[in-house]
Protein backbone atom coordinates (compact mmCIF):
# COMPACT_ATOMS: atom_id res chain seq x y z
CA UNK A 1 2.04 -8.57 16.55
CA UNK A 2 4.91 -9.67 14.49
CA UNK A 3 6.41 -11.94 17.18
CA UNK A 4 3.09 -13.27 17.16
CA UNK A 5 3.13 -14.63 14.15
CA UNK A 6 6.65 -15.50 13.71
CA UNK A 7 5.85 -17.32 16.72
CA UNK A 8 3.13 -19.61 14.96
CA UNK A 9 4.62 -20.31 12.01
CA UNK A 10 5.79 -23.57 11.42
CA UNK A 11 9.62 -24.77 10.41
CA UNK A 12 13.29 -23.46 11.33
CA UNK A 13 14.15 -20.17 10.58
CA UNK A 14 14.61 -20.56 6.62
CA UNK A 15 11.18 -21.82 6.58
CA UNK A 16 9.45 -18.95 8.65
CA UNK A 17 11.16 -16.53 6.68
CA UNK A 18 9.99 -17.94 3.25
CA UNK A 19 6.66 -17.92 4.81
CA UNK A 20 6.69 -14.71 6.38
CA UNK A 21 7.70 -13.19 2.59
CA UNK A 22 4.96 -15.04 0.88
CA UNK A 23 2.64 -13.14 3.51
CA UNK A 24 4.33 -10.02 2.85
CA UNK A 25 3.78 -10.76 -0.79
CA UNK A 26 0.32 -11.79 -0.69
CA UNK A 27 -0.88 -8.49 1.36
CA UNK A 28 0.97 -5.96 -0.72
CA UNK A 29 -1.09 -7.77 -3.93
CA UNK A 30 -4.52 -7.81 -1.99
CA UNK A 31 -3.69 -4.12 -1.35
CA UNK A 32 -2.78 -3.08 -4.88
CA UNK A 33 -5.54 -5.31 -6.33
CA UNK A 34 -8.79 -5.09 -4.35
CA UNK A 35 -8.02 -2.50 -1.63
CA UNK A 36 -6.28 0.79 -3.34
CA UNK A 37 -8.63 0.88 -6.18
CA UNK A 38 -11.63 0.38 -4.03
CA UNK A 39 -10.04 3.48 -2.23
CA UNK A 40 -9.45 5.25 -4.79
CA UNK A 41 -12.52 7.30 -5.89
CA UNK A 42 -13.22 8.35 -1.99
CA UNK A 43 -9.55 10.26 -1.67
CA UNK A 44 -9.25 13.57 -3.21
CA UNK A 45 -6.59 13.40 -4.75
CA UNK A 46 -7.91 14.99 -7.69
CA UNK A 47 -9.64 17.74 -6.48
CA UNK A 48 -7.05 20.36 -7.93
CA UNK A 49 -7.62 23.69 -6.35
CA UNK A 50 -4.13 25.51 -7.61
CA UNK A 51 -5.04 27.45 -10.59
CA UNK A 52 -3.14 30.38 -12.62
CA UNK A 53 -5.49 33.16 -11.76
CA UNK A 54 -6.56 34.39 -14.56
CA UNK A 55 -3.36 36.32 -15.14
CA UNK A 56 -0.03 35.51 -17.17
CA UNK A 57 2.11 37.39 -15.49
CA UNK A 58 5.32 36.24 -17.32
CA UNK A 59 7.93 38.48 -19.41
């Protein structure tokens, strides 16, 4: 897939590579903007199920 694209990007090498990081740059935003909080509320991450049990059991 990579090869793919590096394949249709235009330019020499400097200017696929300046491309290729504004990609990069542009998906990681998309994912921390739109994608991870949409996400978000349907992982359970905060369904805590380690409790103390009821019982102190220090000195």
């Amino acid at each position: 897939m990579y090869g793919w694209i590096w394949r249709h990007l235009p330019g020499n090498v400097l200017v696929r590579s300046l491309i290729s990081l504004v990609l990069v740059l542009a998906v990681v935003y998309l994912l921390f903007q739109y994608i991870f909080p949409w996400a978000e509320p349907l992982l359970p991450f905060n369904d805590v199920t380690v409790d103390d049990g009821g019982e102190n059991t220090g000195s």
